[in-house]
C-alpha atoms as a PDB file:
ATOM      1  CA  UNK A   1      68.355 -11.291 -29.996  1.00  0.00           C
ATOM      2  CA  UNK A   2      71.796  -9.148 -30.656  1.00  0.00           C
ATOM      3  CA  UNK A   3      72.251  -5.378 -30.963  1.00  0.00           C
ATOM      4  CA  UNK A   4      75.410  -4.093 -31.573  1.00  0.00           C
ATOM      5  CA  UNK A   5      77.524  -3.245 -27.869  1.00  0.00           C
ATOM      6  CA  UNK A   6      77.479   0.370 -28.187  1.00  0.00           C
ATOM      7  CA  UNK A   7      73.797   0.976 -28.478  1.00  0.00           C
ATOM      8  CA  UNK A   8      73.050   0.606 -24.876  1.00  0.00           C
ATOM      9  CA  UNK A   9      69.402   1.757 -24.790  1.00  0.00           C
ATOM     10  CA  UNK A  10      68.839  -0.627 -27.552  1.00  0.00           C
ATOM     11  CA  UNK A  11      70.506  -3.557 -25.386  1.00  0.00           C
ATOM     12  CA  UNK A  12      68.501  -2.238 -22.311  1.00  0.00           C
ATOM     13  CA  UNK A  13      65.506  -2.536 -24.106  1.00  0.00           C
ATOM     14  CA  UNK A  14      66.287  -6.057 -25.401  1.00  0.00           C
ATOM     15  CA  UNK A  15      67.409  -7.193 -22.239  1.00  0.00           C
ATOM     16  CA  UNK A  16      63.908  -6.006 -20.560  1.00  0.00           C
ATOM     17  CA  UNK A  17      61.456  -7.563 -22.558  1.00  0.00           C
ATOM     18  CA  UNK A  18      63.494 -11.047 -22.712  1.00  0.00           C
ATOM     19  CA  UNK A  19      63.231 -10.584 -18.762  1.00  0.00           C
ATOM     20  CA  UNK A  20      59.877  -9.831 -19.090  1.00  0.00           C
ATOM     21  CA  UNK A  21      58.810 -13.016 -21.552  1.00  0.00           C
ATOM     22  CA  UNK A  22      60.493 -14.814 -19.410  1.00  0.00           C
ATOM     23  CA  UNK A  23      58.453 -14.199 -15.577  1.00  0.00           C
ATOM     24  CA  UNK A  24      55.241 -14.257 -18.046  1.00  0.00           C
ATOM     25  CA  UNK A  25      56.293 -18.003 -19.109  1.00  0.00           C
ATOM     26  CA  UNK A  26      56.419 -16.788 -22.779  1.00  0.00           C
ATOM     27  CA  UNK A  27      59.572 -18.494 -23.280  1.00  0.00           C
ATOM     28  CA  UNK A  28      58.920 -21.686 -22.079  1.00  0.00           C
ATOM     29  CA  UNK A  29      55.538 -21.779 -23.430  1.00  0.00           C
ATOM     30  CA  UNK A  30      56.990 -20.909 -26.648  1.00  0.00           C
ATOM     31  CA  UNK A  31      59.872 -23.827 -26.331  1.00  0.00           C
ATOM     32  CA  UNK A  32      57.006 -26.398 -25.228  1.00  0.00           C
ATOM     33  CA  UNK A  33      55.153 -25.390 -28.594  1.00  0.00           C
ATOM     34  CA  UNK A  34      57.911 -26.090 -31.039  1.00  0.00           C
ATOM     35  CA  UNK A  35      58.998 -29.880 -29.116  1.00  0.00           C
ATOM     36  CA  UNK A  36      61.704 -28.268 -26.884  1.00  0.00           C
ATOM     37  CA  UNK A  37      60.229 -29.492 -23.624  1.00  0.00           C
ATOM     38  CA  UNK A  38      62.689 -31.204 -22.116  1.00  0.00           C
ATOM     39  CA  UNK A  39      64.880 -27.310 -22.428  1.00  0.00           C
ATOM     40  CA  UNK A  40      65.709 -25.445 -19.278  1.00  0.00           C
ATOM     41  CA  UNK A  41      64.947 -21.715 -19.849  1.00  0.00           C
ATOM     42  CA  UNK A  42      67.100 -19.468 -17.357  1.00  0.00           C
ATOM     43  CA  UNK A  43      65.230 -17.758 -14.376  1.00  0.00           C
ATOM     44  CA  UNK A  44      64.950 -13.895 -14.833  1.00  0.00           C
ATOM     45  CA  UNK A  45      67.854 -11.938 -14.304  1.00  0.00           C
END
């Protein structure tokens, strides 16, 4: 996801719920799903 540098609420936001997805297992659930499994998703921030 992208959002232009100045809107910093915007990135905020963005930056929240990819932390979020992330600790619920979202991500690599999601990654799994489409044949990615053998990906490495970041730990949260």
């Amino acid at each position: 996801m992208a959002v232009p540098i100045r809107r910093k609420a915007a990135a905020a936001f963005i930056r929240d719920f990819v932390e979020r997805r992330k600790v619920e297992g979202f991500v690599r659930s999601a990654l799994v799903q489409s044949g990615q499994s053998d990906v490495t998703v970041a730990p949260p921030a």
